[in-house]
N, C-alpha and C. Protein backbone atom coordinates (compact mmCIF):
# COMPACT_ATOMS: atom_id res chain seq x y z
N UNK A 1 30.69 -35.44 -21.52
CA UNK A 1 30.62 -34.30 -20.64
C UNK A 1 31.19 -33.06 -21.31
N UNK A 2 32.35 -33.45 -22.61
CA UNK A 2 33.11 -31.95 -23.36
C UNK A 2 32.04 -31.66 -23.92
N UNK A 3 31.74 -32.62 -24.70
CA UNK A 3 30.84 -32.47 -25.88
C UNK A 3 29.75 -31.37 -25.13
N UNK A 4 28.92 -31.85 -24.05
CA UNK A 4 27.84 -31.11 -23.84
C UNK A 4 28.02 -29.41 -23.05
N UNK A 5 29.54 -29.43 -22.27
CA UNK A 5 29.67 -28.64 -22.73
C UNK A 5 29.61 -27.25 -23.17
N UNK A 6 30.73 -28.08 -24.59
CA UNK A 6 30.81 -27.17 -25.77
C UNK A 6 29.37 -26.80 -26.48
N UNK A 7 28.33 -27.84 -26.50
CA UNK A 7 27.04 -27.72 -27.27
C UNK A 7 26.51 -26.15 -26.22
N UNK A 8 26.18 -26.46 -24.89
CA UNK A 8 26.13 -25.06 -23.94
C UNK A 8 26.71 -24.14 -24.25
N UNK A 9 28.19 -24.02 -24.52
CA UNK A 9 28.75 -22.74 -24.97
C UNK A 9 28.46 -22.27 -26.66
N UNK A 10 27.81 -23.21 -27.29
CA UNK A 10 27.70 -22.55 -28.82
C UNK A 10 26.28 -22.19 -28.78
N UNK A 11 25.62 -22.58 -28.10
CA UNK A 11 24.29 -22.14 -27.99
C UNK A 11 23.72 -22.01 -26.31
N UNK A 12 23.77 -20.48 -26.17
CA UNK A 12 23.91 -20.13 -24.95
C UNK A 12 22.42 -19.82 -24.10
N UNK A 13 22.11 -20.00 -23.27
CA UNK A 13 20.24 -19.94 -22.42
C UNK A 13 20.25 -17.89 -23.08
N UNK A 14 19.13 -17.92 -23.50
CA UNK A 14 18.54 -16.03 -23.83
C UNK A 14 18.28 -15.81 -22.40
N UNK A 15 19.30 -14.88 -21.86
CA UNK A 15 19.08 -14.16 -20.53
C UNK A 15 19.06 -12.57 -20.59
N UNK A 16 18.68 -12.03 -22.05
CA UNK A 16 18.13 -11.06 -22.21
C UNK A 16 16.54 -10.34 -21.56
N UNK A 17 15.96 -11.53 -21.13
CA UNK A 17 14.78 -11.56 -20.75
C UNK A 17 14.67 -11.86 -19.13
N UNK A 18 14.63 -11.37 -18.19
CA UNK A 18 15.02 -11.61 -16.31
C UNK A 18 13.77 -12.37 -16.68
N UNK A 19 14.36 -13.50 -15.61
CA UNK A 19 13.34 -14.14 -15.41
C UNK A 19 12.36 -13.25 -14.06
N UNK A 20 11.26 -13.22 -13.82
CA UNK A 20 10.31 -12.80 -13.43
C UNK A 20 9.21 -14.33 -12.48
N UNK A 21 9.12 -14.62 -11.26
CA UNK A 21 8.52 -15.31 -10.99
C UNK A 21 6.82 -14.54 -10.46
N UNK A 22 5.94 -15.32 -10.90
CA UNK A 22 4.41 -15.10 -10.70
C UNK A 22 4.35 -14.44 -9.54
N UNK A 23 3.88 -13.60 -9.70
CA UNK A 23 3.04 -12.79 -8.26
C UNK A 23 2.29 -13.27 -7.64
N UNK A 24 1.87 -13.44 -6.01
CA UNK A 24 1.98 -13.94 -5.10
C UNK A 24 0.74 -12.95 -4.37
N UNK A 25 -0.56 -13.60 -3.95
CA UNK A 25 -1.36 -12.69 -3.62
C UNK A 25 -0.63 -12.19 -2.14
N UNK A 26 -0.63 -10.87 -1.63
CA UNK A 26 -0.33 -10.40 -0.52
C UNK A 26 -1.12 -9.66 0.61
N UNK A 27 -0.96 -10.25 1.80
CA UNK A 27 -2.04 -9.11 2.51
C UNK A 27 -1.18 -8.14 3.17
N UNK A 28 -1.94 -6.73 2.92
CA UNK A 28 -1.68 -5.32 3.25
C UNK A 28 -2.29 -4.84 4.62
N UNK A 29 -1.89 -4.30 5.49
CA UNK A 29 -2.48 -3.93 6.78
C UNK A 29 -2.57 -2.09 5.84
N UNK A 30 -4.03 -1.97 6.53
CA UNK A 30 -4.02 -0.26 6.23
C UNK A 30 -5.03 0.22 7.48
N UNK A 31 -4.71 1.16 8.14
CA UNK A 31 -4.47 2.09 9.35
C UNK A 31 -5.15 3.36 8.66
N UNK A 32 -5.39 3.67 8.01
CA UNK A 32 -5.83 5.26 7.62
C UNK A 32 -7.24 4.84 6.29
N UNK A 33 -6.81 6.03 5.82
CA UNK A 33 -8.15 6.05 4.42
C UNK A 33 -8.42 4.78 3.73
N UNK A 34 -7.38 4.08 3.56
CA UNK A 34 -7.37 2.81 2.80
C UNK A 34 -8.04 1.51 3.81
N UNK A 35 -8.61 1.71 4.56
CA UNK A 35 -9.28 1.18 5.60
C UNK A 35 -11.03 1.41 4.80
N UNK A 36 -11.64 2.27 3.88
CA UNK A 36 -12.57 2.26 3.43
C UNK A 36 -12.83 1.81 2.31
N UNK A 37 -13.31 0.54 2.11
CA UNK A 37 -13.67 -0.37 0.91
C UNK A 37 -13.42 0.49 -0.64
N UNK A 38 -14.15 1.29 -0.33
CA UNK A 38 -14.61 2.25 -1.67
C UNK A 38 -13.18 2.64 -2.66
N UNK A 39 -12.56 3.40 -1.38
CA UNK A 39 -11.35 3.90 -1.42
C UNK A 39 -10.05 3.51 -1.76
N UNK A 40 -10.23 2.15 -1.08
CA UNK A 40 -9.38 1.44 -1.68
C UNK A 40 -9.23 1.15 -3.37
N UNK A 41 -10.75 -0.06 -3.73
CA UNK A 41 -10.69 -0.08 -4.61
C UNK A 41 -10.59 0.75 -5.58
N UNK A 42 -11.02 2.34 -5.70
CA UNK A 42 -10.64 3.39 -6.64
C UNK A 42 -9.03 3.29 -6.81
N UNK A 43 -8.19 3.02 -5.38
CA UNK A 43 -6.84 3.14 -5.78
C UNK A 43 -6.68 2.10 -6.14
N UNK A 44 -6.76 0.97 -6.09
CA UNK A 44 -6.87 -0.19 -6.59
C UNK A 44 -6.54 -0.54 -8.33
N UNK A 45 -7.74 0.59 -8.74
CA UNK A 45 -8.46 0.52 -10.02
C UNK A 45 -9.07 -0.98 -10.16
N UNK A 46 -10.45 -1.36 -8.96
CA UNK A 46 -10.84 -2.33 -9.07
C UNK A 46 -12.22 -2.06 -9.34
N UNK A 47 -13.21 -2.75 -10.25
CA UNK A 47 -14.21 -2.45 -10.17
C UNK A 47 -15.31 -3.14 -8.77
N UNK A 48 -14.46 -4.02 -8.18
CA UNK A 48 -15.66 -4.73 -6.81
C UNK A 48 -14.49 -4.13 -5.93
N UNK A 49 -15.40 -4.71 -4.83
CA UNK A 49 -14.98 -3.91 -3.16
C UNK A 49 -14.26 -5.04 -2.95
N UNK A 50 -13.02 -4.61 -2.36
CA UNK A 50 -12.21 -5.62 -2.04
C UNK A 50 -12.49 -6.43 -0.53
N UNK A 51 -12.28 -7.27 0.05
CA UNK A 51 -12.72 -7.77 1.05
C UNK A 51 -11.62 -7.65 2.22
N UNK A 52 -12.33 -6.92 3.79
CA UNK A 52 -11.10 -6.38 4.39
C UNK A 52 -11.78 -7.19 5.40
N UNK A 53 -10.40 -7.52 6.56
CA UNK A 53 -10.48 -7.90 7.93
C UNK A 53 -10.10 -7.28 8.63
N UNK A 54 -10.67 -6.82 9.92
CA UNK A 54 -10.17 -6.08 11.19
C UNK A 54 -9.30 -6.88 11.90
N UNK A 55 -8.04 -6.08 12.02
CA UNK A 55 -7.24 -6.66 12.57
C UNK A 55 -6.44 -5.66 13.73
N UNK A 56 -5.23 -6.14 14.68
CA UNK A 56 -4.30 -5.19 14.74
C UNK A 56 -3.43 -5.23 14.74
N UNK A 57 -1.72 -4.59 15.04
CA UNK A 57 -0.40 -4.88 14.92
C UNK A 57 -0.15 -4.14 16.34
N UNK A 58 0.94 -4.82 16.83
CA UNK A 58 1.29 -4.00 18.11
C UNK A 58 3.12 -3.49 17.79
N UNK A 59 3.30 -2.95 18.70
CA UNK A 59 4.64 -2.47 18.77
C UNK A 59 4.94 -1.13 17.58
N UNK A 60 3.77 -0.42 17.46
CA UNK A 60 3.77 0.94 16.31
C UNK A 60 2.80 2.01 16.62
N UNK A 61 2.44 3.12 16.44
CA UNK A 61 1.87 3.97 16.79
C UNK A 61 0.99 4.93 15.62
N UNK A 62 -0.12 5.73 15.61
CA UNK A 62 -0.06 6.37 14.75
C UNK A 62 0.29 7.99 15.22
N UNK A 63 0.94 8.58 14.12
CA UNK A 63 0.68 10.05 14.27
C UNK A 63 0.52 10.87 13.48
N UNK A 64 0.17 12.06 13.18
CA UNK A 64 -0.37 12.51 12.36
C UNK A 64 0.71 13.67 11.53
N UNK A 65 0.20 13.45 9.76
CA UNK A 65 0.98 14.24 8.79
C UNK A 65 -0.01 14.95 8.50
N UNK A 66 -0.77 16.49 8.63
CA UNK A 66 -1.76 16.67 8.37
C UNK A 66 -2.77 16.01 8.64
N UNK A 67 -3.81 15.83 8.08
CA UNK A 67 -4.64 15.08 8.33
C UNK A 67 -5.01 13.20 8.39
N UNK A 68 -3.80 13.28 7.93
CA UNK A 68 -3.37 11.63 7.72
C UNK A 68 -2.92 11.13 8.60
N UNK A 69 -2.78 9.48 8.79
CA UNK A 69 -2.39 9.11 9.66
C UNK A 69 -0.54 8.48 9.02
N UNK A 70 0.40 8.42 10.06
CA UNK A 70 1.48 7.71 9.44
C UNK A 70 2.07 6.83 10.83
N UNK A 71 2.17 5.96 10.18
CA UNK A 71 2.48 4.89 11.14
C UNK A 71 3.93 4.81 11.92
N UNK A 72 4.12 4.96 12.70
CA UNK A 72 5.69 4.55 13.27
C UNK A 72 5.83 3.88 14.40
N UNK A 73 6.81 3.18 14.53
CA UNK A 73 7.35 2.28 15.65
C UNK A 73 6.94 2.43 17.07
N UNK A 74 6.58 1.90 18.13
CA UNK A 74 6.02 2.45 19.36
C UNK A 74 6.46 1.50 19.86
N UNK A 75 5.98 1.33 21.19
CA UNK A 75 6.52 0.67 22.31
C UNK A 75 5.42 -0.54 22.37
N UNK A 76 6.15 -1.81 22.72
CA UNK A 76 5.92 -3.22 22.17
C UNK A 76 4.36 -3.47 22.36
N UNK A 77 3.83 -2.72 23.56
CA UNK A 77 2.19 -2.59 24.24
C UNK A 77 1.29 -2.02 23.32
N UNK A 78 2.30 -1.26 22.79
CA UNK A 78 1.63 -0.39 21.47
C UNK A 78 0.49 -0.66 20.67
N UNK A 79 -1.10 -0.31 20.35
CA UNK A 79 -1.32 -1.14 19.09
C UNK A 79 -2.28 -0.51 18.47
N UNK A 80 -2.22 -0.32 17.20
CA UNK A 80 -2.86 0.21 15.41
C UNK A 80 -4.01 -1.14 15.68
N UNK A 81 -5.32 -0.45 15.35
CA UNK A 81 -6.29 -1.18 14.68
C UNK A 81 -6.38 -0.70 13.24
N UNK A 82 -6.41 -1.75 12.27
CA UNK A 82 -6.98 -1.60 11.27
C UNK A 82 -7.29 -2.66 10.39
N UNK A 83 -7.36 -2.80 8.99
CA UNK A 83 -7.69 -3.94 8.59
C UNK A 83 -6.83 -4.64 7.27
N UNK A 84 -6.51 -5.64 7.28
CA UNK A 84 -6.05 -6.34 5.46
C UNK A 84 -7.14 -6.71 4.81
N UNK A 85 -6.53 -6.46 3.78
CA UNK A 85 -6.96 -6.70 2.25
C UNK A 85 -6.14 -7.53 1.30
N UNK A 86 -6.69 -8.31 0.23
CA UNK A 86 -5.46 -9.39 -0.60
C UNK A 86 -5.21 -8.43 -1.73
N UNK A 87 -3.76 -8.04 -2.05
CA UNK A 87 -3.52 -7.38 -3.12
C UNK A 87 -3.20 -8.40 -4.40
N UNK A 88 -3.50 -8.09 -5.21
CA UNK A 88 -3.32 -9.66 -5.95
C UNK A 88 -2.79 -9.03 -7.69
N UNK A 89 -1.97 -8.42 -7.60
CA UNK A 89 -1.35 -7.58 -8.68
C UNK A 89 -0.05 -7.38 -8.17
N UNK A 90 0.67 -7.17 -8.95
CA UNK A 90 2.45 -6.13 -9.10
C UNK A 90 1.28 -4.64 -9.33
N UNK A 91 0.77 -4.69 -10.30
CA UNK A 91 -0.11 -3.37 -10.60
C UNK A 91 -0.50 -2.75 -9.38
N UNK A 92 -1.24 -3.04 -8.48
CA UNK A 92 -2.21 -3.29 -7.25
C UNK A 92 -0.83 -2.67 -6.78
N UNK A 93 -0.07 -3.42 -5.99
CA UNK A 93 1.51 -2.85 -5.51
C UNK A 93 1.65 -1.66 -5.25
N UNK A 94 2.09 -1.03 -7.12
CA UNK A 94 2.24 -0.08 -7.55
C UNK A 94 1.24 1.02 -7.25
N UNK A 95 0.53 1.15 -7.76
CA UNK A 95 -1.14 1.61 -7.39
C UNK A 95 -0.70 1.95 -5.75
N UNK A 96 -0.94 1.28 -5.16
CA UNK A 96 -0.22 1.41 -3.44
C UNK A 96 0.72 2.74 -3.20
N UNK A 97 1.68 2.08 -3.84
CA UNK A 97 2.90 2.80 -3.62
C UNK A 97 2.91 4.24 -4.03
N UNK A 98 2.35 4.54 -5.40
CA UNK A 98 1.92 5.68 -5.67
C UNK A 98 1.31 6.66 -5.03
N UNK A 99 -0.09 5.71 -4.44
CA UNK A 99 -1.21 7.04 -3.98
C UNK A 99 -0.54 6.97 -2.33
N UNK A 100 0.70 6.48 -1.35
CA UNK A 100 1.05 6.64 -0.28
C UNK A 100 2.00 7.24 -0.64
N UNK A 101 2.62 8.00 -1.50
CA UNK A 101 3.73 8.79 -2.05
C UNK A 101 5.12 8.17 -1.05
N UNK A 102 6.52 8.74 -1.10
CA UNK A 102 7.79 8.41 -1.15
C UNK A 102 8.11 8.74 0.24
N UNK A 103 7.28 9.23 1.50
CA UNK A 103 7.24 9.59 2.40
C UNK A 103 6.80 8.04 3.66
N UNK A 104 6.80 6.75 2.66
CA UNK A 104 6.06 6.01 3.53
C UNK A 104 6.89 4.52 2.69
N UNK A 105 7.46 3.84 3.39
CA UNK A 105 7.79 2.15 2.67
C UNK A 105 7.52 1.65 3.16
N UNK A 106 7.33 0.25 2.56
CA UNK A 106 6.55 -1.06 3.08
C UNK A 106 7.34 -1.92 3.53
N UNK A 107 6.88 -1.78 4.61
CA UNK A 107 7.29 -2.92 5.74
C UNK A 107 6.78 -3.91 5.79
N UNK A 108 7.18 -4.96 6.61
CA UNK A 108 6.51 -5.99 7.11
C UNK A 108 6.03 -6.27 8.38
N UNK A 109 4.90 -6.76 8.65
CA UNK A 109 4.33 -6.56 10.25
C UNK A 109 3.59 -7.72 10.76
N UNK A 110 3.43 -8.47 11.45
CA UNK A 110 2.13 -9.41 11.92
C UNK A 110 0.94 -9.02 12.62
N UNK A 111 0.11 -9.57 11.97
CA UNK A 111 -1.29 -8.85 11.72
C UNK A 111 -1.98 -10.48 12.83
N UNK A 112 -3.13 -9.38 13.87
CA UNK A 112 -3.35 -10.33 14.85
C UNK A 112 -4.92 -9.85 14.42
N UNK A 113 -5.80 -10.50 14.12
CA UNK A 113 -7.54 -11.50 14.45
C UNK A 113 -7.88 -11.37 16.23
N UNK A 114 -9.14 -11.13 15.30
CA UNK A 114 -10.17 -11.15 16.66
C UNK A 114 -10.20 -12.66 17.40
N UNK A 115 -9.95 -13.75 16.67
CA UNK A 115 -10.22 -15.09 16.93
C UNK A 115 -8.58 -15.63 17.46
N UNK A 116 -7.44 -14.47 17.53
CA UNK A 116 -6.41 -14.76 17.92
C UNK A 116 -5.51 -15.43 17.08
N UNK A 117 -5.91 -15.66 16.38
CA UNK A 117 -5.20 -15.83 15.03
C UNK A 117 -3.93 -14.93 14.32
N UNK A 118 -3.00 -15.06 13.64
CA UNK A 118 -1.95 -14.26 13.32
C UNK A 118 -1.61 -14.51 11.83
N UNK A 119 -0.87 -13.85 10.67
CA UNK A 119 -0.77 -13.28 9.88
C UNK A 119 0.25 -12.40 9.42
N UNK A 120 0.99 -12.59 8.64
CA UNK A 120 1.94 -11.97 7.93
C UNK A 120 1.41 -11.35 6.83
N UNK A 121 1.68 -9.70 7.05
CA UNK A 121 1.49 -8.83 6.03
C UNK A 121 2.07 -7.42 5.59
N UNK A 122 2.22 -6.86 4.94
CA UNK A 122 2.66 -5.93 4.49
C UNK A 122 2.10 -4.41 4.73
N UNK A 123 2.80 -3.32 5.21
CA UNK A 123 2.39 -2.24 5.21
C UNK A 123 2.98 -0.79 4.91
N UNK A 124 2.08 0.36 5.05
CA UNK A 124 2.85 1.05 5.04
C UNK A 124 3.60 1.76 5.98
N UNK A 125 4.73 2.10 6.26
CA UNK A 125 5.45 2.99 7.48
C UNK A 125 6.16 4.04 7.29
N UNK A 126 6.12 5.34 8.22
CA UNK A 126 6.48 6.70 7.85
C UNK A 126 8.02 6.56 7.50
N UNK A 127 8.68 6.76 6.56
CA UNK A 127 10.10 7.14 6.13
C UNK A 127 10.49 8.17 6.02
N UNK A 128 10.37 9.58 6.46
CA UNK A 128 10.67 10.87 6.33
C UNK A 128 10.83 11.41 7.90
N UNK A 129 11.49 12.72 7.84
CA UNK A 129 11.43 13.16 9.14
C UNK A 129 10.52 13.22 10.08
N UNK A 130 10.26 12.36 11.39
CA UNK A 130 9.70 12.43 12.47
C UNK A 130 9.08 13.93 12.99
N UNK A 131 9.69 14.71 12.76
CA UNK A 131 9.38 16.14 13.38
C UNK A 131 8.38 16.79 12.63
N UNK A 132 7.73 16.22 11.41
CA UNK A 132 6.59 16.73 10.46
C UNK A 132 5.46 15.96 10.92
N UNK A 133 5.50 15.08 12.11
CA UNK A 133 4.29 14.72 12.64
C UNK A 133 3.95 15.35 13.82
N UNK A 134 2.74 14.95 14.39
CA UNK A 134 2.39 15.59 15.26
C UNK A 134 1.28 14.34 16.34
N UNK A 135 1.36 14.85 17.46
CA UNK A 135 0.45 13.19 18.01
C UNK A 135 -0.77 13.16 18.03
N UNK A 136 -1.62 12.44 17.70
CA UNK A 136 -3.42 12.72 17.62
C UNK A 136 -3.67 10.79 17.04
N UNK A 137 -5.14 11.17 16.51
CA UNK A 137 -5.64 10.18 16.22
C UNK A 137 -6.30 9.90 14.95
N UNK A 138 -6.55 9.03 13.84
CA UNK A 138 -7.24 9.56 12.69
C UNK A 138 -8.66 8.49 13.04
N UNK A 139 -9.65 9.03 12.75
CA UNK A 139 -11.01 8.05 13.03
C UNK A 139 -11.43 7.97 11.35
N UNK A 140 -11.22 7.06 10.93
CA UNK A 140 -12.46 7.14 9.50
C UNK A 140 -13.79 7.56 9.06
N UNK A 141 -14.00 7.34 10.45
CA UNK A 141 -15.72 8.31 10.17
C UNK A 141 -16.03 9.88 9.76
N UNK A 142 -14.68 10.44 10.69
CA UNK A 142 -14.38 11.48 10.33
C UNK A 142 -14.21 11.82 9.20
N UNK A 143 -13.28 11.33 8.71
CA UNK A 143 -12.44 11.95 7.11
C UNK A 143 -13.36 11.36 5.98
N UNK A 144 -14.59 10.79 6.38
CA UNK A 144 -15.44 9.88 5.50
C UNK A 144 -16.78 11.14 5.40
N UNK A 145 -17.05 11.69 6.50
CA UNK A 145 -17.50 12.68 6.53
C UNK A 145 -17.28 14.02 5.78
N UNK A 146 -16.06 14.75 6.74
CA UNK A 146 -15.46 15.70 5.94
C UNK A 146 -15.28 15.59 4.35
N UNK A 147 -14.94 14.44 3.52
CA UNK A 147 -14.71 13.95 2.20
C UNK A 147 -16.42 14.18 1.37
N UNK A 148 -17.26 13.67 1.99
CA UNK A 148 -18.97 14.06 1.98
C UNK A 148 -19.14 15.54 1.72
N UNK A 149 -18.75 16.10 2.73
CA UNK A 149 -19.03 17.48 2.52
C UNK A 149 -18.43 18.28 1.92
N UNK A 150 -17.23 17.92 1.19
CA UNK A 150 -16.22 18.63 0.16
C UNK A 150 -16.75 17.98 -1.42
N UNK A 151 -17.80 17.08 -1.07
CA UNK A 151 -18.14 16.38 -2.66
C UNK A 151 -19.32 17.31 -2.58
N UNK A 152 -20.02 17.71 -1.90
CA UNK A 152 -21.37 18.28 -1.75
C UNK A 152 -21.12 19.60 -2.01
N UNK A 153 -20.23 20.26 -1.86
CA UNK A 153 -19.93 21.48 -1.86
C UNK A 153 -19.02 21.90 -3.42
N UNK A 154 -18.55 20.81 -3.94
CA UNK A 154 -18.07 21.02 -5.32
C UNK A 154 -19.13 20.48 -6.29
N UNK A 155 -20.53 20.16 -5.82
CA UNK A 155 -21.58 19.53 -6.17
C UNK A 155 -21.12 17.99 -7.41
N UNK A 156 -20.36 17.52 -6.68
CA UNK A 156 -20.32 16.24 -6.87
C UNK A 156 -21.19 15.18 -6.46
């Protein structure tokens, strides 16, 4: 038992290197722009359409930062439609975290199916002052539109 030890202390485990365990595919609830296949995957940097489910979360609300939607806490009746997606990267993550800038962290939420079914997933939620929102609604068709006519008009 000395012996081994001493052999441990003369030759010590390389913990120069963190260990790092495998990434873990995750599903993301998204409520706003990231609700459009396309869109996603550009933030993504995926070349296929990622595959989304309609879902919803209760007990949160949306309201609006500009034209965006940002999610916050509501009353338990409360409920966000939108849909997950499998993020299947640390990259992917990141990518996330970036294009929702420092104004928004990821929470955790349960994500409820049309078939009644439930789900643990990850999202984003407003972290900045409350008083820079305002109450309304964001529709995707809309901003899918408007986005159309700002590509048409820079003749994209």
């Amino acid at each position: 038992m000395v012996r081994s030890l001493i052999r441990a202390a003369e030759n010590p485990p390389d913990l120069t290197t963190p260990y790092r365990p495998s990434f873990r595919d995750v599903l993301y609830f998204f409520y706003g722009t990231l609700m459009d296949p396309k869109t996603l995957a550009h933030v993504l940097g995926r070349s296929d359409t990622p595959e989304l489910r309609r879902c919803c979360i209760f007990a949160h609300k949306i309201m609006l930062w500009g034209e965006y939607p940002a999610l916050v806490e509501g009353p338990l009746e409360q409920t966000v439609h939108g849909v997950v997606g499998k993020i299947k990267s640390a990259k992917e993550v990141g990518r996330l975290v970036s294009y929702e800038t420092d104004v928004y962290r990821v929470d955790g939420c349960t994500v409820w199916f049309d078939d009644g079914s439930s789900s643990y997933a990850e999202t984003f939620v407003w972290c900045d002052d409350v008083s820079l929102l305002r109450d309304g609604s964001f529709d995707l068709r809309d901003w899918l539109l408007k986005r159309k006519e700002l590509e048409i008009q820079e003749g994209k």
